[in-house]
Every structure is written in structure tokens, then in C-alpha cells.
N, C-alpha and C. Protein backbone atom coordinates (compact mmCIF):
# COMPACT_ATOMS: atom_id res chain seq x y z
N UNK A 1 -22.94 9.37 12.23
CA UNK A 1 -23.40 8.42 11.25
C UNK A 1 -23.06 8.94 9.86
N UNK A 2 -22.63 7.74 8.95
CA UNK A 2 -22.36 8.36 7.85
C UNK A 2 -23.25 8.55 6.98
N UNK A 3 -23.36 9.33 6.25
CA UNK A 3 -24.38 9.52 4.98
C UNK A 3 -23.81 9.05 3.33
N UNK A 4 -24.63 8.01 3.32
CA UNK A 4 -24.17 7.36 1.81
C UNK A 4 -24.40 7.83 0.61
N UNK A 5 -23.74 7.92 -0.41
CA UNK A 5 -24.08 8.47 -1.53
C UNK A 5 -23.63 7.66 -2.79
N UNK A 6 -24.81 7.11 -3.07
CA UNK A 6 -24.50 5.76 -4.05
C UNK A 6 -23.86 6.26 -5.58
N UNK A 7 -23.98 7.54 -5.81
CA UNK A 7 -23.89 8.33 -6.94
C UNK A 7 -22.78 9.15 -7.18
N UNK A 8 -21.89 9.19 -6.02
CA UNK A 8 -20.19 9.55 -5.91
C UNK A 8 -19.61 8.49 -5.29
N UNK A 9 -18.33 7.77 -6.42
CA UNK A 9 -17.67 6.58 -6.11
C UNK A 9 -16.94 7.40 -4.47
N UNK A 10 -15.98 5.62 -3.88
CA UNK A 10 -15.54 5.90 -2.55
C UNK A 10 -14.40 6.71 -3.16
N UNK A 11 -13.93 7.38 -2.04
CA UNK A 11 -13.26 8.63 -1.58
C UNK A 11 -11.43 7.31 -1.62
N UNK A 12 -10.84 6.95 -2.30
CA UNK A 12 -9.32 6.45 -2.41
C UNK A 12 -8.21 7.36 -1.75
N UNK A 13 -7.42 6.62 -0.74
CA UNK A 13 -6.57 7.48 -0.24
C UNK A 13 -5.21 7.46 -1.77
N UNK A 14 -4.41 8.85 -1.45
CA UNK A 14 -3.81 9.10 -2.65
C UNK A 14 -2.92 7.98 -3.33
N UNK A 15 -2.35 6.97 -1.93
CA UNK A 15 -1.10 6.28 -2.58
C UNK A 15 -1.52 4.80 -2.61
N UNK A 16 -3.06 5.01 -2.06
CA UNK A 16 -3.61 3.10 -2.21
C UNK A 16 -2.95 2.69 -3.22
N UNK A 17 -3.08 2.78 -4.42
CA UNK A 17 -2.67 1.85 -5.72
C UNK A 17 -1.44 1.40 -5.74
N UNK A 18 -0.71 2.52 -5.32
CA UNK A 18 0.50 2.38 -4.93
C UNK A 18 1.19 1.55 -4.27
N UNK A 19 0.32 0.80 -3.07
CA UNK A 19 0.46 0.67 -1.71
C UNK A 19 0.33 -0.86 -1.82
N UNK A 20 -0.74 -1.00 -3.29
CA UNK A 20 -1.00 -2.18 -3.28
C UNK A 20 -0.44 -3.01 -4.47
N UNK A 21 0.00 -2.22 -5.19
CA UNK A 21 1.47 -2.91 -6.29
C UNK A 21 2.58 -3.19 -5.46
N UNK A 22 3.00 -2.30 -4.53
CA UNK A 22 4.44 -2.58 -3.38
C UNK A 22 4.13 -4.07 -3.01
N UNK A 23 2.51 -4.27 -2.44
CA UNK A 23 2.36 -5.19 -1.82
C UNK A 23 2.63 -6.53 -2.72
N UNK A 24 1.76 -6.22 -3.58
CA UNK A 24 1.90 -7.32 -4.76
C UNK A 24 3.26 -7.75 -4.87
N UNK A 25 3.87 -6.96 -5.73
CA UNK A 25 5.26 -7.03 -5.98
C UNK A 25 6.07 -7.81 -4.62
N UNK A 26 6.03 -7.57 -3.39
CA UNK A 26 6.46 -8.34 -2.27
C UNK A 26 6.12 -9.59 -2.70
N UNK A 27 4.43 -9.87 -2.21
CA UNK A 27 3.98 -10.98 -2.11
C UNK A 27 4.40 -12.15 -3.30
N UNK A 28 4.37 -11.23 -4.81
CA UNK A 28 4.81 -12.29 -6.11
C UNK A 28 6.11 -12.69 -5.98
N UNK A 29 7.06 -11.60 -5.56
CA UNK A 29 8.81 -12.23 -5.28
C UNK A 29 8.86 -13.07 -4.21
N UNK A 30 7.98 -13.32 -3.30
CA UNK A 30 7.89 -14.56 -2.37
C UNK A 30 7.13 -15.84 -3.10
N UNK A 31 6.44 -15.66 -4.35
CA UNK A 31 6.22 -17.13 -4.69
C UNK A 31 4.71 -17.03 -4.47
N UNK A 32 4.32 -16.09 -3.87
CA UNK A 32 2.35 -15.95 -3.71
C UNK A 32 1.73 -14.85 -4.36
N UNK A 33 0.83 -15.04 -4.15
CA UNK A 33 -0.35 -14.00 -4.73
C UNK A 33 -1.26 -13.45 -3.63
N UNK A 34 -1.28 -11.96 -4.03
CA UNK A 34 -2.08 -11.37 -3.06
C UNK A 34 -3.56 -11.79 -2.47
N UNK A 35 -4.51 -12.05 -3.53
CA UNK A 35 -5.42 -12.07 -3.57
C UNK A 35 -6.06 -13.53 -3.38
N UNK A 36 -4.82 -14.88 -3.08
CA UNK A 36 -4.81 -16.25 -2.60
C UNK A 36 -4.79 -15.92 -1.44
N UNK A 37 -3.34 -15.66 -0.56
CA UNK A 37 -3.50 -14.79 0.31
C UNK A 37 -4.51 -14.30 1.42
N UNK A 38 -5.49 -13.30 0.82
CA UNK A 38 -6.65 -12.73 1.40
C UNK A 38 -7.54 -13.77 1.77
N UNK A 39 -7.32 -15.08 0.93
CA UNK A 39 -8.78 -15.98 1.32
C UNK A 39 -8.75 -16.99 2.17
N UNK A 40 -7.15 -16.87 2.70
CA UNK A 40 -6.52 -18.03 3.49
C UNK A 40 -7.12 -17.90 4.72
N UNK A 41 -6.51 -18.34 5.91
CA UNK A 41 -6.91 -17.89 7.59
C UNK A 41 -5.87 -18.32 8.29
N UNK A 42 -4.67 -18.76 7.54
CA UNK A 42 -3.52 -19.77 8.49
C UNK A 42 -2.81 -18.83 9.39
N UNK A 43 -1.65 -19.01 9.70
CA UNK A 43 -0.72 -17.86 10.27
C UNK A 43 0.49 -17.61 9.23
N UNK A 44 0.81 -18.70 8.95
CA UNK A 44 1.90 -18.35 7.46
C UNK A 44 0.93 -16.91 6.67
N UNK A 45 0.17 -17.16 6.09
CA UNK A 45 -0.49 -15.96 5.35
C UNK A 45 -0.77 -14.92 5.45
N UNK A 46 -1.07 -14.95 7.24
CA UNK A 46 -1.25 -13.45 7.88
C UNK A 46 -0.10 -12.99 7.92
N UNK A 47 1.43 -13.71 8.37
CA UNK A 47 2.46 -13.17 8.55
C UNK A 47 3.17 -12.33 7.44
N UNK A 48 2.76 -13.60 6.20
CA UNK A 48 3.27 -12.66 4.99
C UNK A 48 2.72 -11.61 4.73
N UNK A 49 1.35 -11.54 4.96
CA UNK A 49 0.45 -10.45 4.27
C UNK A 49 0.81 -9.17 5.08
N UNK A 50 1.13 -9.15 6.80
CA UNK A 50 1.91 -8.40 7.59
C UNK A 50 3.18 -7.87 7.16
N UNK A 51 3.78 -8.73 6.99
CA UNK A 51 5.30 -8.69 6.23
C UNK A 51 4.74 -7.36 4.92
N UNK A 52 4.66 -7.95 3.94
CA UNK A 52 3.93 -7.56 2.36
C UNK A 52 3.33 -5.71 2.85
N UNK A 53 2.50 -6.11 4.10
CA UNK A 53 2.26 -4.49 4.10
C UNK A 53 3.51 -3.41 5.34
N UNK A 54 4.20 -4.14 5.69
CA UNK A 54 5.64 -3.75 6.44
C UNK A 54 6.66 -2.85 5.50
N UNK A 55 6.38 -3.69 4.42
CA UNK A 55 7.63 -3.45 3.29
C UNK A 55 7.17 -2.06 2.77
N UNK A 56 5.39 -2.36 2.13
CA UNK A 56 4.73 -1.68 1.31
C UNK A 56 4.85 0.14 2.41
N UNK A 57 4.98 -0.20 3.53
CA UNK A 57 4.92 1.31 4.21
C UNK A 57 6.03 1.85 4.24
N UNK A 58 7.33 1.00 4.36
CA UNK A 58 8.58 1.48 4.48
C UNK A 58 9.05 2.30 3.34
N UNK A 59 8.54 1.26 2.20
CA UNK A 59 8.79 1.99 0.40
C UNK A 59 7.85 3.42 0.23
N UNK A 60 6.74 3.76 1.26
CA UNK A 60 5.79 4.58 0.65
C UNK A 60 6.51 5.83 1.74
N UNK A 61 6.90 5.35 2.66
CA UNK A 61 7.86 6.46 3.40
C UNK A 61 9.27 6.88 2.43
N UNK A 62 9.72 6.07 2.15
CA UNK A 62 11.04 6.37 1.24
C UNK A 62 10.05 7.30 0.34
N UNK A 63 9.57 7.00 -0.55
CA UNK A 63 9.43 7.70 -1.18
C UNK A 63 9.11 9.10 -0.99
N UNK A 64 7.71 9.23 0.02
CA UNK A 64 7.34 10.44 0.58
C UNK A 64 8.29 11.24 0.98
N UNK A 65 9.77 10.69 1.06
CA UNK A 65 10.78 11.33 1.77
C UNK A 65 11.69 12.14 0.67
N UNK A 66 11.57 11.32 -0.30
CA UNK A 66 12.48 12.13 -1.45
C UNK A 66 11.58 12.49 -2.18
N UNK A 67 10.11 12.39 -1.99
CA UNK A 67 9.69 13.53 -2.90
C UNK A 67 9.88 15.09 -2.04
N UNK A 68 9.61 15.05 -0.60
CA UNK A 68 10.00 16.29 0.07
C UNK A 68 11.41 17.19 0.05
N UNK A 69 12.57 16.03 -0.30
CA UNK A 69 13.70 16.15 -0.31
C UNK A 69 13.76 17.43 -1.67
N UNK A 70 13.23 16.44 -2.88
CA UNK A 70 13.22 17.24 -3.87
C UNK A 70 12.41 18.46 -4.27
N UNK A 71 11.52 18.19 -3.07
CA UNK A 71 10.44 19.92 -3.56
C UNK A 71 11.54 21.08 -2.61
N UNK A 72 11.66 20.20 -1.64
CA UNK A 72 13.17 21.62 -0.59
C UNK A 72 14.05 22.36 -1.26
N UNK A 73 14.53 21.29 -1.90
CA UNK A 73 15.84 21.57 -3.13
C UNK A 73 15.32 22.79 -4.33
N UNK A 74 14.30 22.33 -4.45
CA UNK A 74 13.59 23.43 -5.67
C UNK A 74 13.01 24.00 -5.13
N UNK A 75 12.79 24.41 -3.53
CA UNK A 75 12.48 25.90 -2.83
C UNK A 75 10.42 26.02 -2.81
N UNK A 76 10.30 24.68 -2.98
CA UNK A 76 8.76 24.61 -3.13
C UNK A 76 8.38 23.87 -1.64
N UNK A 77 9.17 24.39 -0.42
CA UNK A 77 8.26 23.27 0.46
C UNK A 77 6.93 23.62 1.06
């Protein structure tokens, strides 16, 4: 069971913000909005919003990949 602590905000994984501009950025170059989106229930919406977080993991792997690339290179792995 967890123990709550109203007095230390939640615990954010490092690249959420991140994770959720990728998404954005998907979802706005398709013509929608994230947060329309979230309030829907159709299957068009889930698919995109699937899609939107497909993209958002692929970009957060690229990246994770050349940031490792570049700490190797500079002998920091």
C-alpha cells in the first residue's frame, strides 16, 4: 500500500514533458488537439492517440540513442 504525502509533489518520470510535446506536436500536425482527444471515446481518437504515443516513443528512443552515442564518443559511458 502506498503511503501518501500531500506535502511532496508527484514523483515525474524524466522525459514525461518531453513525451508529451512529441505527442502534441504529432497530434497538432494531424489537424487535432491533444487534450480534445482525451475527452472523446470513438475509435478514430484512440487510434490517433495510439498512433501520437507510437511516434512519441520511437522519437524518445532516437534520442536516448544518440545521447548514449555521444557520451561513448566522449568516453563517459
Amino acid at each position: 500500500m502506498a503511503t501518501k504525502q500531500p506535502d511532496l509533489p508527484p514523483i515525474d518520470e524524466p522525459l514525461a514533458e518531453i513525451e508529451r510535446q512529441l505527442i502534441g506536436a504529432y497530434l497538432a500536425g494531424a489537424g487535432h488537439d491533444l487534450h480534445e482527444l482525451l475527452t472523446k471515446d470513438d475509435d478514430g481518437s484512440r487510434r490517433l492517440l495510439a498512433e501520437a504515443g507510437r511516434y512519441a516513443s520511437e522519437k524518445l528512443s532516437e534520442i536516448e540513442a544518440r545521447s548514449r552515442y555521444v557520451q561513448a564518443l566522449r568516453g563517459h559511458e
